[in-house]
PDB file of N, CA and C in Angstrom:
ATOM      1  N   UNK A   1       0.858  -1.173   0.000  1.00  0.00           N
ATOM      2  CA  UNK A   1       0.000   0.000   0.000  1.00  0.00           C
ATOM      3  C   UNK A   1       0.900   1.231   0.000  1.00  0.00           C
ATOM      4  N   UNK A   2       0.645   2.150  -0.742  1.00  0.00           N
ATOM      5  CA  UNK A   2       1.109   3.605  -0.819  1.00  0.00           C
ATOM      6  C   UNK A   2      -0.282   4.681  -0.507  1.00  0.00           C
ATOM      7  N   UNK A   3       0.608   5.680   0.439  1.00  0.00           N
ATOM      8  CA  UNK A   3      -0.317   6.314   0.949  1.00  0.00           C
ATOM      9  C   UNK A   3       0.235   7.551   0.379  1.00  0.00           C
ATOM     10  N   UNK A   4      -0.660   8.598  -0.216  1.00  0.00           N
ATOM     11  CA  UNK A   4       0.044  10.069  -0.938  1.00  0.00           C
ATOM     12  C   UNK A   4      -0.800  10.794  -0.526  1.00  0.00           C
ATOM     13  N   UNK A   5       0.270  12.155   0.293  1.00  0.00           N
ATOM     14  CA  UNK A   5      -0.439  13.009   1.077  1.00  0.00           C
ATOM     15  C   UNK A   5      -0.121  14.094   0.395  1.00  0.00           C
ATOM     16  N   UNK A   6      -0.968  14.388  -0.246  1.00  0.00           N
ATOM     17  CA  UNK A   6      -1.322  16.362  -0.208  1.00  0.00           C
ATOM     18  C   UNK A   6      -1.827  17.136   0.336  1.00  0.00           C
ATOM     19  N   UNK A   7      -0.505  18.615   0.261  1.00  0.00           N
ATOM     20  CA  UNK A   7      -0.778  19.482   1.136  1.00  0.00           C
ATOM     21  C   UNK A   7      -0.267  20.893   0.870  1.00  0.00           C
ATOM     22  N   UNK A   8      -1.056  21.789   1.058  1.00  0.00           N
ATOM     23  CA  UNK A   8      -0.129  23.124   1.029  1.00  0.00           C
ATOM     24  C   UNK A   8      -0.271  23.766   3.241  1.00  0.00           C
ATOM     25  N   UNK A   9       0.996  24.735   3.177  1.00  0.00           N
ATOM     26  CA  UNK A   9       0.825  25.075   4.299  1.00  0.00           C
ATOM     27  C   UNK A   9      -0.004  25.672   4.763  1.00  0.00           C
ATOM     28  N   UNK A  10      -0.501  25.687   6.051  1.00  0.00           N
ATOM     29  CA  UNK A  10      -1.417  26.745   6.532  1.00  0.00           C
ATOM     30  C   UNK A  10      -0.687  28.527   6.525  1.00  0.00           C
ATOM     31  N   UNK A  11      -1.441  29.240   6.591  1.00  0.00           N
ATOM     32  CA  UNK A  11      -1.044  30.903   5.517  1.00  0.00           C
ATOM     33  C   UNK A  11       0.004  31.051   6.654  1.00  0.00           C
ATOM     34  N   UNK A  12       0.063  31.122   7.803  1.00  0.00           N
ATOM     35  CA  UNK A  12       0.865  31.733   8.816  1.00  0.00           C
ATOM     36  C   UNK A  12       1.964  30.489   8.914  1.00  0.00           C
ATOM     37  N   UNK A  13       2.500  29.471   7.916  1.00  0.00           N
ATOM     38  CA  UNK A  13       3.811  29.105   8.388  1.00  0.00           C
ATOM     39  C   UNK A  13       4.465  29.277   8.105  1.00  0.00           C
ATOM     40  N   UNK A  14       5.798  29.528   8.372  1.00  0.00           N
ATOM     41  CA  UNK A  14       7.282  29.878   7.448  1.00  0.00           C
ATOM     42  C   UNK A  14       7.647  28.587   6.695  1.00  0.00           C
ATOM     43  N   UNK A  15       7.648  28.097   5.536  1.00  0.00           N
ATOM     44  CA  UNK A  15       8.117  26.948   4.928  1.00  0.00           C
ATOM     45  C   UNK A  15       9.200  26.242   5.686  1.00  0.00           C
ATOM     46  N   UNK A  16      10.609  27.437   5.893  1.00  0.00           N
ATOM     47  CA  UNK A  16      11.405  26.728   6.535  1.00  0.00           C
ATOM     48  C   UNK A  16      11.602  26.628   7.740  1.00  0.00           C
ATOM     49  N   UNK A  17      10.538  26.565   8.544  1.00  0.00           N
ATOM     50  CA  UNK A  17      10.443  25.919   9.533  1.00  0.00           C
ATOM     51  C   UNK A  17       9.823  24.246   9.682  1.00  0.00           C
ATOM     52  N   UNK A  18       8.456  25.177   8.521  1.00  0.00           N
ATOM     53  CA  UNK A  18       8.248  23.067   8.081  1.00  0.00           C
ATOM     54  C   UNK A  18       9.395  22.527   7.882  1.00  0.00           C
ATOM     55  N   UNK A  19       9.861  22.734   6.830  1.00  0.00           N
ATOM     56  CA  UNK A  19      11.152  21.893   6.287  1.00  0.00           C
ATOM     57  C   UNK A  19      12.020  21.699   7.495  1.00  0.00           C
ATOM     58  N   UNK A  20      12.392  22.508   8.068  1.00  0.00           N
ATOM     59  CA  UNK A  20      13.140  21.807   9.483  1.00  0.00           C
ATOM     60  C   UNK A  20      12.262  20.803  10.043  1.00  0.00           C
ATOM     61  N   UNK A  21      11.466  20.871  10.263  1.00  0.00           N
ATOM     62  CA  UNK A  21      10.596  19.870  11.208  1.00  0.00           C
ATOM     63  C   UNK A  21      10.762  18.693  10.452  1.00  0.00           C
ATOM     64  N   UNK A  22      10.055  18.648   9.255  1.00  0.00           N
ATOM     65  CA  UNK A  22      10.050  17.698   8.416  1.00  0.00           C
ATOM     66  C   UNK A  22      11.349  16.621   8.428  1.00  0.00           C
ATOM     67  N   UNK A  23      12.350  17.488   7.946  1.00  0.00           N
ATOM     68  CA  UNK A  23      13.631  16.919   8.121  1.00  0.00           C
ATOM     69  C   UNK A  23      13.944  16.262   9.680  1.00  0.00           C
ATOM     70  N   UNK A  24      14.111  17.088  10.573  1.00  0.00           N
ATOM     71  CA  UNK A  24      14.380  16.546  11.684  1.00  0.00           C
ATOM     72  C   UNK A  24      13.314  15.398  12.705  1.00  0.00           C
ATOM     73  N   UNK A  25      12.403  15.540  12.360  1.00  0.00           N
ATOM     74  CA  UNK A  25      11.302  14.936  13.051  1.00  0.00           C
ATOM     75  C   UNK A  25      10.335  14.088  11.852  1.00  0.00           C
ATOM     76  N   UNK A  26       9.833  14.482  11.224  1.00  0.00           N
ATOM     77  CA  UNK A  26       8.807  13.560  10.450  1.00  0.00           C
ATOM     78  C   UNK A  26       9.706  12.412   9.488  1.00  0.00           C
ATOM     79  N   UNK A  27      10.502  12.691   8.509  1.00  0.00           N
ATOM     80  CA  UNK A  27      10.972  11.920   8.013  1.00  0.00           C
ATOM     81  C   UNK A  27      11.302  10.455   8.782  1.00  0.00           C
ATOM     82  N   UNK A  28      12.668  11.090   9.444  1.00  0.00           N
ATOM     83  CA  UNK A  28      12.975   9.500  10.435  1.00  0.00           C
ATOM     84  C   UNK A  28      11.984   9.181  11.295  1.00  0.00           C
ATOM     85  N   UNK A  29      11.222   9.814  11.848  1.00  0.00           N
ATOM     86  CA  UNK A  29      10.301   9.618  13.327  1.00  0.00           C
ATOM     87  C   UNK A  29       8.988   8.473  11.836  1.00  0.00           C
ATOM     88  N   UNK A  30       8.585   8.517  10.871  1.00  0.00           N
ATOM     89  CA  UNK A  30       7.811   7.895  10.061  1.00  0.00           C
ATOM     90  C   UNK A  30       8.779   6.856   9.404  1.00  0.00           C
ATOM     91  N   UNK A  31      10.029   6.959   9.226  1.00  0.00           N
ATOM     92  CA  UNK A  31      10.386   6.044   8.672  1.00  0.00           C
ATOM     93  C   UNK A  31      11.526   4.708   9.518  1.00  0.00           C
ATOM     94  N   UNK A  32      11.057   5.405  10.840  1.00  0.00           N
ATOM     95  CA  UNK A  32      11.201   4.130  11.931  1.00  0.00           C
ATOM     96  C   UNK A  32      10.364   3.753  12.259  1.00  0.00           C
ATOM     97  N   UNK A  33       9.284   3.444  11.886  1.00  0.00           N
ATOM     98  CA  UNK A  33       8.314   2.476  11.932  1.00  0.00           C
ATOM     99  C   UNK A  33       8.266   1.480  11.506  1.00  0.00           C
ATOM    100  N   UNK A  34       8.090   0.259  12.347  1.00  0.00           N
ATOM    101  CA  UNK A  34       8.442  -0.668  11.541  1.00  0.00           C
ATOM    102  C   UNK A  34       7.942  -1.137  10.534  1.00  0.00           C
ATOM    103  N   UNK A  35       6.569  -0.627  10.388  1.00  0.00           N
ATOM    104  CA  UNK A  35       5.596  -1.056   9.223  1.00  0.00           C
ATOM    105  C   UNK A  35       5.746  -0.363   7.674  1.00  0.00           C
ATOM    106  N   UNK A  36       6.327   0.755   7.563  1.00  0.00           N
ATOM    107  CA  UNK A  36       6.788   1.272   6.842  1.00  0.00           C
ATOM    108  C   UNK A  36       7.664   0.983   6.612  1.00  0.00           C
ATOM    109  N   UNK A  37       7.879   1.147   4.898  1.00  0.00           N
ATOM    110  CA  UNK A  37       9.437   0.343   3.864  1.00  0.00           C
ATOM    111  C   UNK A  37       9.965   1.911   3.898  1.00  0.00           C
ATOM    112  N   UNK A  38       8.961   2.728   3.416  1.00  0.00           N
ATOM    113  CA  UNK A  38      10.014   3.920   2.810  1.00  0.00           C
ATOM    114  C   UNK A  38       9.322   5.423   3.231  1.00  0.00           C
ATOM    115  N   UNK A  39       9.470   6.360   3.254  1.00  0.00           N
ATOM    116  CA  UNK A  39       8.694   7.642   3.431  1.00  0.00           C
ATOM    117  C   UNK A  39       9.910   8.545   3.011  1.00  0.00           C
ATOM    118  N   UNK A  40       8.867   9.655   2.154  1.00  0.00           N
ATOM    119  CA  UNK A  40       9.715  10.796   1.386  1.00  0.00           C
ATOM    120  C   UNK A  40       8.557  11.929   1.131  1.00  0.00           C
ATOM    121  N   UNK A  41       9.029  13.023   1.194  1.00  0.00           N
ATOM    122  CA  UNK A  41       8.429  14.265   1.610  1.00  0.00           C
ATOM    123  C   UNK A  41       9.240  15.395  -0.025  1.00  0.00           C
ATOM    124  N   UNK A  42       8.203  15.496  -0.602  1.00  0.00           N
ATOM    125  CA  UNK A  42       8.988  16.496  -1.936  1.00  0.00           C
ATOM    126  C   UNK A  42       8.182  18.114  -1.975  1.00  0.00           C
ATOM    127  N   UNK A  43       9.074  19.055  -1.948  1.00  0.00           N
ATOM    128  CA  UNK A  43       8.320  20.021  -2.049  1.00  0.00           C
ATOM    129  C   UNK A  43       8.113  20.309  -3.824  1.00  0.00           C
ATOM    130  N   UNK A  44       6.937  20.639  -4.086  1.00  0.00           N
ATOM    131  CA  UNK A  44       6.310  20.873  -5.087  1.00  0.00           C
ATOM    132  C   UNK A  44       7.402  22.210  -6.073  1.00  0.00           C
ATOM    133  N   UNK A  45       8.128  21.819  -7.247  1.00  0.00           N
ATOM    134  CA  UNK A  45       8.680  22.970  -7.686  1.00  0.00           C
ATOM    135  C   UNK A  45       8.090  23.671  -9.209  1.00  0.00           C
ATOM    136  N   UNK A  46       7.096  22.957  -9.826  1.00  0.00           N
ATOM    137  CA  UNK A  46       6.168  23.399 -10.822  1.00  0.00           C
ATOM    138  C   UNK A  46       5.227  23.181 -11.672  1.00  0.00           C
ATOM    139  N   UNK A  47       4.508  22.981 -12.519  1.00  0.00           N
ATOM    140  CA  UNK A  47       4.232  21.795 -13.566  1.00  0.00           C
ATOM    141  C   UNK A  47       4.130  22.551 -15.122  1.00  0.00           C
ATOM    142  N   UNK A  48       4.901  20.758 -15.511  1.00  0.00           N
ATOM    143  CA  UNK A  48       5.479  21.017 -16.489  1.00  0.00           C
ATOM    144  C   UNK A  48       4.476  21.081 -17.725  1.00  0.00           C
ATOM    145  N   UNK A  49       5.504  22.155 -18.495  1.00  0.00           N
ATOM    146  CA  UNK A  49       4.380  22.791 -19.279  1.00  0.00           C
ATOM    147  C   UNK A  49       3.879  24.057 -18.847  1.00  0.00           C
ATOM    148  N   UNK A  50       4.408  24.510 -17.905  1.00  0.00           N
ATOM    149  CA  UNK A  50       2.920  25.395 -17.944  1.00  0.00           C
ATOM    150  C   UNK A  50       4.347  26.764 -16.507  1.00  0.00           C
ATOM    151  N   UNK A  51       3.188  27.934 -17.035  1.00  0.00           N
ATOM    152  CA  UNK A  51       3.718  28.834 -15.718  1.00  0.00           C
ATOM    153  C   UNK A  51       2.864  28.596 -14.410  1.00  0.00           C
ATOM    154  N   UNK A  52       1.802  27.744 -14.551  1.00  0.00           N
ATOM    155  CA  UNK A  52       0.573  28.165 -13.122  1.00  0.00           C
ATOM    156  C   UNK A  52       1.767  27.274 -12.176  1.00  0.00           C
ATOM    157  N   UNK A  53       1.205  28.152 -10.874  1.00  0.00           N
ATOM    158  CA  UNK A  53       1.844  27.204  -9.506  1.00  0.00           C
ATOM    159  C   UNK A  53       0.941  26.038  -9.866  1.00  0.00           C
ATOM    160  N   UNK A  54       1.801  24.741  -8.695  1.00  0.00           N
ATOM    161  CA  UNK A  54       1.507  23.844  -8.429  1.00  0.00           C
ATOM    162  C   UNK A  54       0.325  23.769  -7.545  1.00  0.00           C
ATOM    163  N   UNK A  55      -0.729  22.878  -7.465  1.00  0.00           N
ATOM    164  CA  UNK A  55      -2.129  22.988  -6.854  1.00  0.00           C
ATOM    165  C   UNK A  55      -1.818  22.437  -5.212  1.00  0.00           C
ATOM    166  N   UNK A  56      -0.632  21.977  -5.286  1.00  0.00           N
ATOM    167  CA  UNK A  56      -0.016  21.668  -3.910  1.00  0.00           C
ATOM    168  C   UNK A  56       1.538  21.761  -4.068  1.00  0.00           C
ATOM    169  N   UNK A  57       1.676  22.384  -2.608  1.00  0.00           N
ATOM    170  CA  UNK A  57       3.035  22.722  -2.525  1.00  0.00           C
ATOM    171  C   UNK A  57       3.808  21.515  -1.748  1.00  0.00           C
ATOM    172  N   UNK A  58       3.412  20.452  -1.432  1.00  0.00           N
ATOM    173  CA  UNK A  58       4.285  19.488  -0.540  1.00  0.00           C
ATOM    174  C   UNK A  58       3.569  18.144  -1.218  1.00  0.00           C
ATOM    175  N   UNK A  59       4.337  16.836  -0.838  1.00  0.00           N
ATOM    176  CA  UNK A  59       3.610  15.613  -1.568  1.00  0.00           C
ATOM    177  C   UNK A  59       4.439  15.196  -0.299  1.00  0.00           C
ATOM    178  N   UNK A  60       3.756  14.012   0.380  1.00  0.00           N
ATOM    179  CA  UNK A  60       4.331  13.062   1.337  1.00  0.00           C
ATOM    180  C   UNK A  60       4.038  11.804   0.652  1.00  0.00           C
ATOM    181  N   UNK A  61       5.112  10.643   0.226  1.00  0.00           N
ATOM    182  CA  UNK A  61       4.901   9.214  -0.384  1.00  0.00           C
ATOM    183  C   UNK A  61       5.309   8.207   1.181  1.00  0.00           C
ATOM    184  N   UNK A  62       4.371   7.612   1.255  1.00  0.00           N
ATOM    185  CA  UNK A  62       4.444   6.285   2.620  1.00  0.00           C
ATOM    186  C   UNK A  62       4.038   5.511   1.692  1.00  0.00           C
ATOM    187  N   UNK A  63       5.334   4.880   2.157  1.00  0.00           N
ATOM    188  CA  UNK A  63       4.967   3.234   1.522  1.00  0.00           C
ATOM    189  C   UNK A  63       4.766   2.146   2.510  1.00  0.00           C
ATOM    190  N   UNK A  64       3.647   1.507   2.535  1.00  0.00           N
ATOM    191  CA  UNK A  64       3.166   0.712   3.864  1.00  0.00           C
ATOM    192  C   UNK A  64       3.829  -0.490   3.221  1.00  0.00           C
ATOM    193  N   UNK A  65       4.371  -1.596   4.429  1.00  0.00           N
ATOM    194  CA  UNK A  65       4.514  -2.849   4.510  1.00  0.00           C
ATOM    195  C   UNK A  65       3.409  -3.722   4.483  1.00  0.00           C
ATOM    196  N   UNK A  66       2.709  -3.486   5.948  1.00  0.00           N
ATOM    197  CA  UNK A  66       1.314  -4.077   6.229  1.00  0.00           C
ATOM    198  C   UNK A  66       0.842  -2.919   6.895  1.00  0.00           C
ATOM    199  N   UNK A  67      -0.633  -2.945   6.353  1.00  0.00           N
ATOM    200  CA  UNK A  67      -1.461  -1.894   6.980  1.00  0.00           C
ATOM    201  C   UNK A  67      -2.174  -2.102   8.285  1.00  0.00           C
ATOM    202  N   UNK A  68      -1.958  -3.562   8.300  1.00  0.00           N
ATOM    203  CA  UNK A  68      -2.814  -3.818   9.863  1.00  0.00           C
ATOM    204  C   UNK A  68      -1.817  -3.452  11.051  1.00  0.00           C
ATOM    205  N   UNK A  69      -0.478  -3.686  10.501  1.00  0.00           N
ATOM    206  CA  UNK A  69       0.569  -2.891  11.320  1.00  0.00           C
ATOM    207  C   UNK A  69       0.845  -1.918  11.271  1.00  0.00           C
ATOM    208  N   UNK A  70       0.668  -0.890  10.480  1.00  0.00           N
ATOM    209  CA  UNK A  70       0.642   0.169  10.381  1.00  0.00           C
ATOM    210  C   UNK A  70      -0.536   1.019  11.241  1.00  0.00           C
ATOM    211  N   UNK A  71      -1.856   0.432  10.890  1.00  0.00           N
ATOM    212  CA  UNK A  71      -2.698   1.270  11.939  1.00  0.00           C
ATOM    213  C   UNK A  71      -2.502   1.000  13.469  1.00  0.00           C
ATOM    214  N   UNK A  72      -1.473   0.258  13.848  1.00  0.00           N
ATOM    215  CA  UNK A  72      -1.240  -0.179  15.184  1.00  0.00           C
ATOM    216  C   UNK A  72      -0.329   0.897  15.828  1.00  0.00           C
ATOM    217  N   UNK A  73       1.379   0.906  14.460  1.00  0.00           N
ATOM    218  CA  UNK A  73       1.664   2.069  14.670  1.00  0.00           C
ATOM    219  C   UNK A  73       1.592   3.887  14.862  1.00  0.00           C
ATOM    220  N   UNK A  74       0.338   4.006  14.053  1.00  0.00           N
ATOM    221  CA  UNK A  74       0.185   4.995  13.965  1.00  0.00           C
ATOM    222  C   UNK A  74      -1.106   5.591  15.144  1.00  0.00           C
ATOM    223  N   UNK A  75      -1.270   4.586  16.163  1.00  0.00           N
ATOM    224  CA  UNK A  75      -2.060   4.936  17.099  1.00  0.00           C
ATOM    225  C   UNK A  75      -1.267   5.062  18.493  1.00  0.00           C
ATOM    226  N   UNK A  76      -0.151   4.895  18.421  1.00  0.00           N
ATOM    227  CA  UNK A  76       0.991   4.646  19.135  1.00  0.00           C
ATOM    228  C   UNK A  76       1.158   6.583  19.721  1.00  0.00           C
ATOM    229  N   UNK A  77       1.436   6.377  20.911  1.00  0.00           N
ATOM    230  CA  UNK A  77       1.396   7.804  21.513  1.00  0.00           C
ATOM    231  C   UNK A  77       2.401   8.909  20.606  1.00  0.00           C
ATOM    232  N   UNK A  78       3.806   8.035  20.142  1.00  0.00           N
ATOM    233  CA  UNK A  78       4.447   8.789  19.733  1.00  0.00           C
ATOM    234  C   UNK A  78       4.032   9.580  18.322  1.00  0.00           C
ATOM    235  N   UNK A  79       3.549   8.788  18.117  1.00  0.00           N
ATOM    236  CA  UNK A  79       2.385   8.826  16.273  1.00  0.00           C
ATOM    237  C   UNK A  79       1.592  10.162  16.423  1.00  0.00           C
ATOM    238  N   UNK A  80       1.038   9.843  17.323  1.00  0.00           N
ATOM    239  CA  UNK A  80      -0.353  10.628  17.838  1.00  0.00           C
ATOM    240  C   UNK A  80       0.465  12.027  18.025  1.00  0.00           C
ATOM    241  N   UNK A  81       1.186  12.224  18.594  1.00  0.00           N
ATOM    242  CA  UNK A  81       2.503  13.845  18.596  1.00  0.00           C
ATOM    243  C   UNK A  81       2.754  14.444  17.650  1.00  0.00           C
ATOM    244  N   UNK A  82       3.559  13.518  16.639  1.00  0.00           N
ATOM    245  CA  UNK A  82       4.188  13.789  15.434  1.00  0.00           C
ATOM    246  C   UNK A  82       2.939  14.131  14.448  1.00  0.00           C
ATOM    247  N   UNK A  83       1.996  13.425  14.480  1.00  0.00           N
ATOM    248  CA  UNK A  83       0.630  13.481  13.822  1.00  0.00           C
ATOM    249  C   UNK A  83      -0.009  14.718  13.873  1.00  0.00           C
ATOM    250  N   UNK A  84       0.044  15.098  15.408  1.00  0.00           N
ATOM    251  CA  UNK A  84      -0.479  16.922  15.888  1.00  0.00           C
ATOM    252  C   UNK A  84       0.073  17.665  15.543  1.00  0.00           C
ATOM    253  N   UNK A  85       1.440  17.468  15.871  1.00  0.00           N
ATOM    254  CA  UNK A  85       2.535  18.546  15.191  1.00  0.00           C
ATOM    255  C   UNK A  85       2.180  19.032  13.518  1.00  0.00           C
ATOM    256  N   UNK A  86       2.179  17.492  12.824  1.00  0.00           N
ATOM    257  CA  UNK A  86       1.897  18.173  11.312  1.00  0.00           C
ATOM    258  C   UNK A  86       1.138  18.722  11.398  1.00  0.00           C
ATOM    259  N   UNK A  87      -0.518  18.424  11.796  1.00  0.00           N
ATOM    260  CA  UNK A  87      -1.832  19.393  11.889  1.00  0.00           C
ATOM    261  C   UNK A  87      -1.146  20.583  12.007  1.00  0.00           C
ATOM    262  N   UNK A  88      -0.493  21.203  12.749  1.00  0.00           N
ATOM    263  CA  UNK A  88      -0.024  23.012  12.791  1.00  0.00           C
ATOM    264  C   UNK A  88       0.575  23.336  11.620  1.00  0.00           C
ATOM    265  N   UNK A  89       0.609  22.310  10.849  1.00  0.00           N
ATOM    266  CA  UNK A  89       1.880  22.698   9.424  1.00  0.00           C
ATOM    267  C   UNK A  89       0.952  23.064   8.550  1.00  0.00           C
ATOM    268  N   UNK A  90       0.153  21.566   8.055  1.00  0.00           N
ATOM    269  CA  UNK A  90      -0.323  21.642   7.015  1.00  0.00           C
ATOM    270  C   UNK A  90      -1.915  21.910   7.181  1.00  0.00           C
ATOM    271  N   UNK A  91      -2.083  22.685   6.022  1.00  0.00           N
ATOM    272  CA  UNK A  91      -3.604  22.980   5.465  1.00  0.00           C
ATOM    273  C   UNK A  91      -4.752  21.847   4.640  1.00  0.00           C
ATOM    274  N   UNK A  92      -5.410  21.243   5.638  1.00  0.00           N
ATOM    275  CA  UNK A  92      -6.158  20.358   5.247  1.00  0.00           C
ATOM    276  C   UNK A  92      -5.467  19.359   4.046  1.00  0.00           C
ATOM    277  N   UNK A  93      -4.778  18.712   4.368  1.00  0.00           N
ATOM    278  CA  UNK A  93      -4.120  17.669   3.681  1.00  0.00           C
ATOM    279  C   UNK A  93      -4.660  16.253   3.417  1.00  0.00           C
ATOM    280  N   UNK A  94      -4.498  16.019   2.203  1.00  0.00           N
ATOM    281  CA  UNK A  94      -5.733  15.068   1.705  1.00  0.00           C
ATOM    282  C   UNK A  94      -4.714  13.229   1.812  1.00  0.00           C
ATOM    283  N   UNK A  95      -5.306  12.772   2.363  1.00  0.00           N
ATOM    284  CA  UNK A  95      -4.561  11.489   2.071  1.00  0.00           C
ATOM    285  C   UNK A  95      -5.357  10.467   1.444  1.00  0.00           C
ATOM    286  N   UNK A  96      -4.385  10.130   0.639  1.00  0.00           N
ATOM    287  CA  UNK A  96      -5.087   9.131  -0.693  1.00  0.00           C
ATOM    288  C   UNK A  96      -4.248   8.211  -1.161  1.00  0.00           C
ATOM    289  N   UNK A  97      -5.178   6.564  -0.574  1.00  0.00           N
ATOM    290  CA  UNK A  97      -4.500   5.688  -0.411  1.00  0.00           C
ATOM    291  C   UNK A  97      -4.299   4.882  -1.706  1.00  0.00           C
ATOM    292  N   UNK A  98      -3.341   4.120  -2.525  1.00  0.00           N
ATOM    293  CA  UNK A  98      -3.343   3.654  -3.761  1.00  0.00           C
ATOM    294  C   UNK A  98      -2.909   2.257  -3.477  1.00  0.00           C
ATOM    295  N   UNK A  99      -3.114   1.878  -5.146  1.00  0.00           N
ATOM    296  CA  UNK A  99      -2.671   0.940  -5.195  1.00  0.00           C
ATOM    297  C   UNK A  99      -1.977   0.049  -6.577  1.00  0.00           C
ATOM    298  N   UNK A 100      -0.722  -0.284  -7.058  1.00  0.00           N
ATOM    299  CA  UNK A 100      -0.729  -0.657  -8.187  1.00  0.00           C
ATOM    300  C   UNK A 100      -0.950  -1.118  -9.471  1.00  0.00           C
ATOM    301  N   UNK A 101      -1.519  -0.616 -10.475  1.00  0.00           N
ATOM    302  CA  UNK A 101      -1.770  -1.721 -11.486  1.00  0.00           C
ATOM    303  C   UNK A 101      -0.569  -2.917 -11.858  1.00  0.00           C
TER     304      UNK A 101
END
């Protein structure tokens, strides 16, 4: 399972403060989980073709192992922190779960 999160910031954050956080805290703090293979965080730089901004400025890719372990982890106190913390970052961020053809 791959989970893809879009998001732009809420109006009052400084980007690089997300990006610190991100870096220091979300990345490894999500990708020591054990249920998770991989997690990567890209900030949005344009689309191609075209001058319009991007319709989101951040993309988060989680790649789940098992999801029944995963919702175990992610109810986990430390989860539940890191989880709040983003809420102050991001602006209604859509998560949308896939799956391969």
């Amino acid at each position: 399972m791959r989970i893809i999160v879009l998001f732009n910031l809420k109006p009052d954050v400084d980007p690089a403060t997300y990006e610190n956080w991100a870096r220091t805290t979300d990345i490894p703090g999500v990708n020591g989980l054990p249920s998770v293979s991989d997690f990567q965080v890209h900030r949005a730089t344009g689309v191609l073709g075209s001058d319009a901004p991007p319709p989101y400025a951040y993309f988060e890719v989680i790649d789940i192992a098992e999801m029944e372990a995963f919702g175990v982890d992610a109810s986990s106190e430390a989860v539940q922190k890191v989880a709040a913390e983003f809420q102050q970052f991001a602006d209604n961020p859509q998560f949308i779960l896939t799956e391969t053809l």
